[in-house]
Protein backbone atom coordinates (compact mmCIF):
# COMPACT_ATOMS: atom_id res chain seq x y z
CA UNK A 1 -9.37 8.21 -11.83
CA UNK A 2 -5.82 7.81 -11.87
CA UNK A 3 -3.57 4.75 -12.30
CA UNK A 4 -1.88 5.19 -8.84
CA UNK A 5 -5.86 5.00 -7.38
CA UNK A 6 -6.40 2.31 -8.86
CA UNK A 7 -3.64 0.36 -8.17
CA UNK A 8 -3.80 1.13 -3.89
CA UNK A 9 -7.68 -0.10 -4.54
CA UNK A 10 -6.23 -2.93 -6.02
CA UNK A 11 -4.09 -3.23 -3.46
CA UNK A 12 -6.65 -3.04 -0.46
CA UNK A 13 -8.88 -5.70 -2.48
CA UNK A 14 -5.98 -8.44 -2.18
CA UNK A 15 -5.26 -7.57 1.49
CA UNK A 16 -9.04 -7.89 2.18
CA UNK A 17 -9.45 -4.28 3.40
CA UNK A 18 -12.24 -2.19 3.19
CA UNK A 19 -10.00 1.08 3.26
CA UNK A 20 -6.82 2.64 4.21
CA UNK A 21 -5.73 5.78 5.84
CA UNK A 22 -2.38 7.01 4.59
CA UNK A 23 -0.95 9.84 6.70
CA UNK A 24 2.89 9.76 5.34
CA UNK A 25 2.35 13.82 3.77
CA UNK A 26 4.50 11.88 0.53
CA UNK A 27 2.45 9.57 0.38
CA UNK A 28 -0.78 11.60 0.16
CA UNK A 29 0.81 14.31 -2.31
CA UNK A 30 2.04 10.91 -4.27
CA UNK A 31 -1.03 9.63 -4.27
CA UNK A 32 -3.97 12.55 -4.54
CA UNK A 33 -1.89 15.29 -5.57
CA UNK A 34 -1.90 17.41 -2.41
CA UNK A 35 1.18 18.84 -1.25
CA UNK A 36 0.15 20.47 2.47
CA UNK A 37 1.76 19.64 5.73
CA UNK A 38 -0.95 18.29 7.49
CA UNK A 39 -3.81 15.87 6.62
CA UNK A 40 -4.80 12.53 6.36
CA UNK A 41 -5.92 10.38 3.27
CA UNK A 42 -8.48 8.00 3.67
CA UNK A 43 -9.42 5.69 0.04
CA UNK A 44 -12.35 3.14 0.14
CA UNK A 45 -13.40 1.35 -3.11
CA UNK A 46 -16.09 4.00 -3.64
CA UNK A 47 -14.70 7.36 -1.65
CA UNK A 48 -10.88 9.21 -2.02
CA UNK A 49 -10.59 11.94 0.34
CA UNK A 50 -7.97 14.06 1.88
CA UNK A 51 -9.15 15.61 5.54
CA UNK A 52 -7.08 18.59 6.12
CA UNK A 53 -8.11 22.06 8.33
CA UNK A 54 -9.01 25.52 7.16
CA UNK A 55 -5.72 26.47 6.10
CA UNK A 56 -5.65 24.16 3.36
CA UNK A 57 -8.73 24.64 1.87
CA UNK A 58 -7.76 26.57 -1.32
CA UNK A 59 -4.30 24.77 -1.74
CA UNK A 60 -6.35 21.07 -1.42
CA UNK A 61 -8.62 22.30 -3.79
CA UNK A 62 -6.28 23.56 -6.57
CA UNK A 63 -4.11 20.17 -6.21
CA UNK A 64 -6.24 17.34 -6.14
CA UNK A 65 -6.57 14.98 -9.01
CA UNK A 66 -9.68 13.58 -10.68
CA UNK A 67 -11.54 11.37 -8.24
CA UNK A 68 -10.74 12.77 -5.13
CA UNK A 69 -12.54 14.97 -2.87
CA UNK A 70 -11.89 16.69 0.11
CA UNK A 71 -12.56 17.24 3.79
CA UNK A 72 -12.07 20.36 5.82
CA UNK A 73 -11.80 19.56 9.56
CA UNK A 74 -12.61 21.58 12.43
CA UNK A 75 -11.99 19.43 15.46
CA UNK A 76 -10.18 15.61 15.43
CA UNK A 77 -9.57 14.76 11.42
CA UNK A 78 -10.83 11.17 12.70
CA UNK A 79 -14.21 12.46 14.32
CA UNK A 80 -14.76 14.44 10.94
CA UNK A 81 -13.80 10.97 8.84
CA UNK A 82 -17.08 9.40 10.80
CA UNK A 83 -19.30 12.06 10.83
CA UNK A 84 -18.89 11.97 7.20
CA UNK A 85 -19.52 8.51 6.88
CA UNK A 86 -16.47 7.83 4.95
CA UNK A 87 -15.53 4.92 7.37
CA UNK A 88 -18.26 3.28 8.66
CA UNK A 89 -18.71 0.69 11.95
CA UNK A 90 -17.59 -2.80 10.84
CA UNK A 91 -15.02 -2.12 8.22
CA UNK A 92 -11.63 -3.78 8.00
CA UNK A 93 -9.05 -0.50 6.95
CA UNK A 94 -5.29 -0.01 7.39
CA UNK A 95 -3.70 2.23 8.37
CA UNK A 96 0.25 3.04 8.16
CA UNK A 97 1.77 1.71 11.19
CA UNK A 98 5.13 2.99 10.43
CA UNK A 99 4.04 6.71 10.34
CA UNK A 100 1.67 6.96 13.02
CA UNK A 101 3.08 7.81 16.46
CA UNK A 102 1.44 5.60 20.05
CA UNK A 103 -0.27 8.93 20.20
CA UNK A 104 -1.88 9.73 16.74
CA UNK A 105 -2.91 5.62 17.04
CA UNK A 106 -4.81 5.79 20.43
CA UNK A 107 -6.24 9.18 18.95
CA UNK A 108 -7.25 7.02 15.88
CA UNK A 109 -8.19 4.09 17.76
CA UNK A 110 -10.34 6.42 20.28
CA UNK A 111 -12.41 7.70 17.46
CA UNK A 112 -12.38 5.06 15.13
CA UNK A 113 -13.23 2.29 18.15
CA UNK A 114 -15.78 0.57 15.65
CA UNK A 115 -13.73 0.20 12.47
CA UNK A 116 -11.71 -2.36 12.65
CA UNK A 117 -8.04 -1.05 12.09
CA UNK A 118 -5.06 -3.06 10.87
CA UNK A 119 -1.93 -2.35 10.29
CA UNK A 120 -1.05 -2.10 6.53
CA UNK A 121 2.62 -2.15 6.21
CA UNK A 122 4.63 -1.23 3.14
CA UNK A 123 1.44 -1.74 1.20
CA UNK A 124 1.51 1.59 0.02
CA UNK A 125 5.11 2.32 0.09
CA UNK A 126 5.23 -0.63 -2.32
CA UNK A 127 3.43 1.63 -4.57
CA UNK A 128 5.54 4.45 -4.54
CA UNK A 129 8.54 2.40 -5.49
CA UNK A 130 7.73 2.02 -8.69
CA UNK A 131 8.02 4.52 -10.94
CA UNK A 132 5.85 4.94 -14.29
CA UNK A 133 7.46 6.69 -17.79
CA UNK A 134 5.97 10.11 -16.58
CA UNK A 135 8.21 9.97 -13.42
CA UNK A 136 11.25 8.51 -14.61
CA UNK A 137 11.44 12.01 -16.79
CA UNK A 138 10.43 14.47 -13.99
CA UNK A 139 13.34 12.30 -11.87
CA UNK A 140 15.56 12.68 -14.47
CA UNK A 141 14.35 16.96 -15.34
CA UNK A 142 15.28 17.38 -11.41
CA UNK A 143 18.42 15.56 -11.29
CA UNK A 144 19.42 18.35 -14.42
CA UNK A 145 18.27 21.37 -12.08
CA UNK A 146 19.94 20.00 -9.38
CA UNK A 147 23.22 19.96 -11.26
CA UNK A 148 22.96 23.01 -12.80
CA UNK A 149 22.28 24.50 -9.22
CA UNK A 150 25.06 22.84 -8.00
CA UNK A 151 27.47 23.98 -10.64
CA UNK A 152 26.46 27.84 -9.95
CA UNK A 153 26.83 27.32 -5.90
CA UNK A 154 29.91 25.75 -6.17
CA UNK A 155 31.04 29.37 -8.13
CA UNK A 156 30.30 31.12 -4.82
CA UNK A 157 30.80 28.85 -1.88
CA UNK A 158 33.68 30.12 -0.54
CA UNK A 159 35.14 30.61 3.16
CA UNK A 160 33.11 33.52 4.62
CA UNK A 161 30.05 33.21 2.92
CA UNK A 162 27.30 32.25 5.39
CA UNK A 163 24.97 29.29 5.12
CA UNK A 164 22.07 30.92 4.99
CA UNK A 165 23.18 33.11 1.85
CA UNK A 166 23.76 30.05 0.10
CA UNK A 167 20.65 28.38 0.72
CA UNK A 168 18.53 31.86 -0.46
CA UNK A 169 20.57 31.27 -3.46
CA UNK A 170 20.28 27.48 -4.16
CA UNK A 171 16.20 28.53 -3.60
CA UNK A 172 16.30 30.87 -5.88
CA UNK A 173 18.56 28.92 -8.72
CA UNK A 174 16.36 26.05 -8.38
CA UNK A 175 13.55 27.79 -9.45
CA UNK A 176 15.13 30.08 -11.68
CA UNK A 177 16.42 26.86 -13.63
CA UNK A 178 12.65 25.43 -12.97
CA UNK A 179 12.13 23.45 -9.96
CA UNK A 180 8.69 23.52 -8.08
């Protein structure tokens, strides 16, 4: 299991929660690995699972870390995260107020009506703020590339040449000089 698992399941045990759904994307990729544009991550002391649809299934699969699983949807992520049992009626869980629109909360609220949900605040964004060893390097390995990049763009940046030329380019440099 890793460290950052533990510590959010730390983290729910001294807010009193049973679980939390995170649903900022950097979050989730911070947290479990996975790097798709759509999903949901729901942690309870016992379960870690990213719900995502279809077209996520071999990319969830390839990126999650030890101790997570995951959930292919086919209808409401939230109807699939009780039919799975991985929330169950009566539990206390968070959720991230700050990234969930009025919409995507009556949607959670509509099919999560007997789970009590709270609002969780920066509890995971307090998380993500600090940084271990491991990341301080791959900050400081990207902060290199991105120099280097910007050195070689600034070579052919000149009046005429269109945006979009330069951004191919900066794509490519990046991970020519070995960015993900």
């Amino acid at each position: 299991m890793s460290d950052r698992l533990k510590q959010l399941r730390l983290a729910l045990k001294s807010r009193s929660l049973d679980g939390v759904i995170v649903s900022r994307l950097p979050h989730i990729r911070y947290i479990s690995g996975f790097s798709g544009s759509a999903g949901v991550l729901v942690v309870t002391q016992k379960n870690a699972t990213v719900v995502t649809d279809f077209r996520y299934m071999d990319q969830v699969a390839a990126e999650l870390k030890t101790g997570f699983t995951s959930l292919i949807h086919t209808r409401n992520p939230y109807e699939e995260i009780i039919t799975a049992g991985l929330l169950t009626p009566g539990m206390n869980v968070g959720f991230q107020d700050s990234a969930v629109s009025v919409a995507g909360y009556d949607s959670m609220r509509k099919m999560l009506r007997k789970v009590k949900l709270e609002k969780s605040g920066d509890m995971v964004a307090a998380l993500v703020k600090v940084k271990s060893d491991e990341e301080v390097k791959s900050i400081r390995k990207a902060a290199n590339i991105a120099a280097k990049v910007y050195a070689e763009v600034l070579k052919i940046a000149k009046p005429g040449v269109r945006e979009n030329e330069l951004a191919m380019e900066i794509g490519y440099l990046g991970r020519k000089f070995g960015s993900e």
